[in-house]
Protein backbone atom coordinates (compact mmCIF):
# COMPACT_ATOMS: atom_id res chain seq x y z
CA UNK A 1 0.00 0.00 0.00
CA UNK A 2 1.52 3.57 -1.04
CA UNK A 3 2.21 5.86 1.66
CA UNK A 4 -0.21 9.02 1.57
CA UNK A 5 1.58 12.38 2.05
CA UNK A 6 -0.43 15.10 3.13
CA UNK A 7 0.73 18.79 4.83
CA UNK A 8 -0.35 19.56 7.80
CA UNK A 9 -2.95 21.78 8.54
CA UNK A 10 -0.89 24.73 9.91
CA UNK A 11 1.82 23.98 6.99
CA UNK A 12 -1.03 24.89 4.65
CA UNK A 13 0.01 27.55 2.09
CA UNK A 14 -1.82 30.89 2.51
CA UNK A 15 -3.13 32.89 -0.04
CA UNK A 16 -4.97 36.57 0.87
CA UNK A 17 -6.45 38.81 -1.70
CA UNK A 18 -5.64 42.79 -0.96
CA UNK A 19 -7.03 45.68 -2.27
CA UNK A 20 -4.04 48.28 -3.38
CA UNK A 21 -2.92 46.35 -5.61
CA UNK A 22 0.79 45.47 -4.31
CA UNK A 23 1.85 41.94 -3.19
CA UNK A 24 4.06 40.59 -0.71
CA UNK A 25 5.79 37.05 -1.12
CA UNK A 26 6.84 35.69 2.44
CA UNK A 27 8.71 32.77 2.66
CA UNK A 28 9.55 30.04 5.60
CA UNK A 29 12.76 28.80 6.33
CA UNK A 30 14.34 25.53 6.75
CA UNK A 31 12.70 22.67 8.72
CA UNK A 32 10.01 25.17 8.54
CA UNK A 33 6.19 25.78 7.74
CA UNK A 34 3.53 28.47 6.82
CA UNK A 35 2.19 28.39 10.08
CA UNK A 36 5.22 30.12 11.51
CA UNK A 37 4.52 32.91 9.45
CA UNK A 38 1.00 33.06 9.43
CA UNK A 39 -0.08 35.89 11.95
CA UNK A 40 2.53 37.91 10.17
CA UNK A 41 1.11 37.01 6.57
CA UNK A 42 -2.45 38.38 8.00
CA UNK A 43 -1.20 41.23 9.24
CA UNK A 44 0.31 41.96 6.33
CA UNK A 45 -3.19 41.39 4.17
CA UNK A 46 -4.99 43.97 6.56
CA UNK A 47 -2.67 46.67 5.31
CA UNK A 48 -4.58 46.33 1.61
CA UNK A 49 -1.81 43.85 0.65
CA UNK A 50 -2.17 40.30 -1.79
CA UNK A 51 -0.18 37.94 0.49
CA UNK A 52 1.03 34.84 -1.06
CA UNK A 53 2.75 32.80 1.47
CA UNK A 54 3.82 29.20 0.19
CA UNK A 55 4.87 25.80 1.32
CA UNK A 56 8.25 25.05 0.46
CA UNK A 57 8.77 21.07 -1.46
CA UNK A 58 9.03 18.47 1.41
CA UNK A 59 8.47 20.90 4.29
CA UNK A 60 4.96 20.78 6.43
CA UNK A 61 4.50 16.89 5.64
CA UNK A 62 7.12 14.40 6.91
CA UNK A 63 11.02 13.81 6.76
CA UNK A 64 10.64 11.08 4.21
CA UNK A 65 8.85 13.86 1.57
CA UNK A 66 11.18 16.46 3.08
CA UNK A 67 14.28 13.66 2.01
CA UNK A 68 13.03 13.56 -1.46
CA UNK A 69 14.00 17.51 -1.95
CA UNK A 70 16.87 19.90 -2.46
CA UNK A 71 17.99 23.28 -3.21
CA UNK A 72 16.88 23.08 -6.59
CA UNK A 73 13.58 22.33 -5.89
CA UNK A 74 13.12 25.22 -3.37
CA UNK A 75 14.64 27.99 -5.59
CA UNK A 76 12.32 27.00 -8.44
CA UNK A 77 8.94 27.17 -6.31
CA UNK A 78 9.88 29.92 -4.86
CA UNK A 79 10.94 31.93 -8.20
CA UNK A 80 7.88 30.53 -9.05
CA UNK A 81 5.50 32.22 -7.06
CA UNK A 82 7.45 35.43 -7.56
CA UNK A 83 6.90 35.34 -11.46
CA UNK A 84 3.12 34.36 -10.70
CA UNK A 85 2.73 37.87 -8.63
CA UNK A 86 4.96 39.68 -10.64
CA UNK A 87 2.30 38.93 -13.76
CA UNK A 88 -0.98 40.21 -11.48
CA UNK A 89 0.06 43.31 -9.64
CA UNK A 90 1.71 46.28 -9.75
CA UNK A 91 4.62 45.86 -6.96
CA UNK A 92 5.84 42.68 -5.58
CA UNK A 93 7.83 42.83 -2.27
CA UNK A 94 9.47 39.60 -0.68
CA UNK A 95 9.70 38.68 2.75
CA UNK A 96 11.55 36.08 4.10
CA UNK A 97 12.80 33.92 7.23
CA UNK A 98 15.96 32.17 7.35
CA UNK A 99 16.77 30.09 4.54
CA UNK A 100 13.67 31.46 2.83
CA UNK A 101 15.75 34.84 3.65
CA UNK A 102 18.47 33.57 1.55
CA UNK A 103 15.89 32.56 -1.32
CA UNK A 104 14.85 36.03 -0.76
CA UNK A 105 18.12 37.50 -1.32
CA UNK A 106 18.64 35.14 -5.02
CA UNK A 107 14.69 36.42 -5.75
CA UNK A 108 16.12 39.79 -5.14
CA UNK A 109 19.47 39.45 -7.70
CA UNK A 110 17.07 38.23 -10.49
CA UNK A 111 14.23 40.14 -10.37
CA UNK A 112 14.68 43.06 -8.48
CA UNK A 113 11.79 43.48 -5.58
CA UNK A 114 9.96 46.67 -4.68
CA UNK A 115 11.40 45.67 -0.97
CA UNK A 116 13.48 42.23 0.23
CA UNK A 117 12.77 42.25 3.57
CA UNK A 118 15.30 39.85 5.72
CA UNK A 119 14.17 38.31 9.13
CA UNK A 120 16.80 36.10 10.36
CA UNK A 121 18.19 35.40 6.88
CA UNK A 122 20.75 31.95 6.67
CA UNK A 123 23.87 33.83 5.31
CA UNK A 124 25.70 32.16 8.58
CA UNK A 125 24.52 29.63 10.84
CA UNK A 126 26.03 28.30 14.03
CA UNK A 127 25.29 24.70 14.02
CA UNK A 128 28.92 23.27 13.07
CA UNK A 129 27.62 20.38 10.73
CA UNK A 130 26.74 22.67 8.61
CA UNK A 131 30.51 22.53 7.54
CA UNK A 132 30.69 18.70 7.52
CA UNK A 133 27.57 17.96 5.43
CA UNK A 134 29.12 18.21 1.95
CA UNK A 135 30.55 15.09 2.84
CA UNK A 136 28.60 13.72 5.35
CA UNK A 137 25.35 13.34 3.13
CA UNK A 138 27.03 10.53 0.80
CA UNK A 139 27.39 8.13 3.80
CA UNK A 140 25.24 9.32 6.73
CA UNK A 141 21.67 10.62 5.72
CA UNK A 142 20.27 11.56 9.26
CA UNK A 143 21.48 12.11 12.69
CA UNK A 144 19.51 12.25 15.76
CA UNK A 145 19.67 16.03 17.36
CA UNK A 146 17.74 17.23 20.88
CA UNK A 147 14.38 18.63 20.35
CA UNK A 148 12.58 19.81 23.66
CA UNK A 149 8.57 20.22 23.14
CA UNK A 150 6.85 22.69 24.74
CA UNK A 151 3.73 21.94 27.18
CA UNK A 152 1.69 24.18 24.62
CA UNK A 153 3.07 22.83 21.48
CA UNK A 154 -0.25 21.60 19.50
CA UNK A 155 -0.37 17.92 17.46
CA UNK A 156 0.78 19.68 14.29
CA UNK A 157 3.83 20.91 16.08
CA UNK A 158 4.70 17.74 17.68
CA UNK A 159 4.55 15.61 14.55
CA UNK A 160 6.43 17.86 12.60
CA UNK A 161 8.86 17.68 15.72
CA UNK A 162 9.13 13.90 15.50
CA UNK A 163 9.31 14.03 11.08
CA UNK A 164 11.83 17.61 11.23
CA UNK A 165 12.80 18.79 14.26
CA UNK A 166 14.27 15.40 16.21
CA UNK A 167 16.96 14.94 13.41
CA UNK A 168 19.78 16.51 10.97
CA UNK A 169 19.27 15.34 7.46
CA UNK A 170 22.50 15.51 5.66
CA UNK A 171 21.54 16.23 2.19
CA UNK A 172 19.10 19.03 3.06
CA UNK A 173 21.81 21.03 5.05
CA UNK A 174 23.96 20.63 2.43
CA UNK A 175 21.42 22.02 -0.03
CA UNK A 176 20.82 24.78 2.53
CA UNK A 177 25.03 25.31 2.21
CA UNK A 178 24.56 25.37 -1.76
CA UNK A 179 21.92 28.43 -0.92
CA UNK A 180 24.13 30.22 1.21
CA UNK A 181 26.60 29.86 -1.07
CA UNK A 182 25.10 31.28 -3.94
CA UNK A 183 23.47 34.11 -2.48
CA UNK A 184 26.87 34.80 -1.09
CA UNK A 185 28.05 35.30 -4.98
CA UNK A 186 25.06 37.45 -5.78
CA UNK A 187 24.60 39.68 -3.39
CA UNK A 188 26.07 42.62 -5.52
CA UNK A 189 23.29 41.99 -8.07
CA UNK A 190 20.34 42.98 -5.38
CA UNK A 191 19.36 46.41 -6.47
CA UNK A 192 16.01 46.65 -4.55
CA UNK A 193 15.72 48.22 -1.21
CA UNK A 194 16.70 45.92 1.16
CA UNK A 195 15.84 45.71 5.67
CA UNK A 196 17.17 43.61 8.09
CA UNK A 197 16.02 42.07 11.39
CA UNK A 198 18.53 39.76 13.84
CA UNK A 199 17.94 39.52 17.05
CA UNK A 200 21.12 38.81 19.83
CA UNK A 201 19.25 35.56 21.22
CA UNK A 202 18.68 33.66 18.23
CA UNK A 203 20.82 30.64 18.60
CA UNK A 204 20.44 29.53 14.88
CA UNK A 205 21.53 32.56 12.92
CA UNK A 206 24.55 35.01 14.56
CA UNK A 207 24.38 38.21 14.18
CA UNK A 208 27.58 38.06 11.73
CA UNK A 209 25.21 37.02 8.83
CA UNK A 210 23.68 40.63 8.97
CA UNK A 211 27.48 41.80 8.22
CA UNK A 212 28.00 39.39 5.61
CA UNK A 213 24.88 41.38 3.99
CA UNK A 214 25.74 44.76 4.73
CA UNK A 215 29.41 43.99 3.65
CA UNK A 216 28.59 42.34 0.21
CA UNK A 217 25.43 44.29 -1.33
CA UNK A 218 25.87 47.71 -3.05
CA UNK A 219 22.44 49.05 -2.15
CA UNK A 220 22.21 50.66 1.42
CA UNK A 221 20.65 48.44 4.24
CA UNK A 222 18.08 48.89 7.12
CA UNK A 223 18.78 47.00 10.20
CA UNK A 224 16.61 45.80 13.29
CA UNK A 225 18.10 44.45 15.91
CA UNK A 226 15.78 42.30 18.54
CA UNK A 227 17.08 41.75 22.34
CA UNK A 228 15.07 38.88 23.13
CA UNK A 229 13.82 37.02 20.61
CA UNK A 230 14.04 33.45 19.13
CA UNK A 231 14.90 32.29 15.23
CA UNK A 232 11.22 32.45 14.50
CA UNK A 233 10.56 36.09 15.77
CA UNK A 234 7.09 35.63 15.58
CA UNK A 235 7.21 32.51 18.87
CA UNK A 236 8.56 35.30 21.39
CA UNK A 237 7.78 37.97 23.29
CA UNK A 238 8.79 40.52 21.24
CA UNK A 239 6.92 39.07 18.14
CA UNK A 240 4.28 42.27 18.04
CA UNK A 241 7.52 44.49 17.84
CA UNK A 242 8.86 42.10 14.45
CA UNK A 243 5.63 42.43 12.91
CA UNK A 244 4.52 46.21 13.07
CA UNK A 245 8.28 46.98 12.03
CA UNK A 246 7.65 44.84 9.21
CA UNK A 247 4.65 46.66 7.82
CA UNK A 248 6.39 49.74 8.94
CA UNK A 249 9.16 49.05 6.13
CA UNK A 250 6.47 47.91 3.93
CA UNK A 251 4.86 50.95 3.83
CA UNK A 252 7.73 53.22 3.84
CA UNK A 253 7.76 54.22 0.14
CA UNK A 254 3.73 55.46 0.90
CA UNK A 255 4.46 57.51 3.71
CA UNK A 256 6.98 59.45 1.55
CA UNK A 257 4.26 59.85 -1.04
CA UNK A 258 6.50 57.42 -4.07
């Protein structure tokens, strides 16, 4: 009997008609999901924005669909969706978190955004396999990693704990390092207007990736920089703070009268 592969409800993709006319892509990251991104993504909408926020190949369903995927696969849906909006409306804006922040910086070097907006983007990363996985994925495909669940983590969050979160798969980081790599190379092709947000406790993503940005685009860059919060800005305390300085960027070029 064939396996069935279905997302999870919270890893649903999202997609929220606006009303002026501009769109906003926002992307996931890694291991991710739309839910992690969804209270920002409706936020976003109530500002008169189309928000298009997808799920990335093999992410949202389990770690044997998530195996089955690489790089290649996530820069192509994602370019996707950015030619789909970039058809319909009359500004198209990306937003993205982690590795989807380094998808958004490739969007950004091809097609040149209204606004890439960075949260957390994957131009560093401090787990140390990161460096090992090149050569790690042709003879070990997963290793086992600590997860801790939280007592108000729901039943979509703890499966996609025990499918994602429990393990490191090889090939996928690796795939990740081929991202990082070439958004690395094409950073001086991002001519949009590019902002920033870090924050000093996120334990995935040091704060050196910000100067890896700053140091390698041409364009000027906006930073943010959170005290308290987590990768995913949007699970702390200081998640109301990520998303109204979000739309504030957003809606920078309207309050100058552009």
């Amino acid at each position: 009997m064939k396996t069935i592969t279905k997302a999870r409800q919270t890893a649903l993709p999202l997609y929220l008609e606006g009303t002026n006319n501009k769109a906003v892509l926002i992307q996931h990251g890694y291991n991710g999901y739309p839910g992690d991104m969804y209270e920002l993504a409706k936020r976003v909408n109530a500002e008169g924005y189309t928000v298009v926020l997808p799920r990335l190949p093999g992410h949202g369903t389990n770690g044997a669909d998530f195996r089955k995927t690489d790089w290649k696969l996530w820069l192509s849906h994602t370019r996707n969706e950015y030619i789909n909006l970039q058809s319909r409306y009359e500004s198209v804006s990306i937003i993205g978190l982690s590795m989807g922040g380094v998808l958004a910086l490739l969007i950004s070097a091809e097609f040149s955004p209204q606004k890439t907006i960075l949260l957390a983007p994957a131009m560093a990363v401090s787990a140390k396999i990161m460096n090992y996985t090149p050569i790690l994925k042709y003879f070990v495909p997963r290793i086992d990693r600590n997860w801790t669940p939280s007592p108000d983590d729901s039943e979509d969050r703890l499966f996609l704990a025990q499918e994602y979160w429990r393990y490191h798969f090889t090939a996928q980081i690796a795939s990740l390092n081929k991202l990082m790599r070439m958004a690395r190379k094409r950073l001086m092709d991002v001519e949009s207007h590019v902002y920033l947000m870090l924050s000093e406790k996120d334990q995935s993503v040091p704060l050196k990736a910000g100067d890896i940005i700053e140091n390698g685009l041409r364009v000027p860059v906006v930073k943010r920089v959170l005290k308290n919060s987590p990768h995913v800005f949007f699970e702390g305390e200081e998640k109301e703070t990520a998303i109204d300085q979000v739309i504030e960027w957003l809606k920078i070029d309207e309050k100058k009268g552009n």
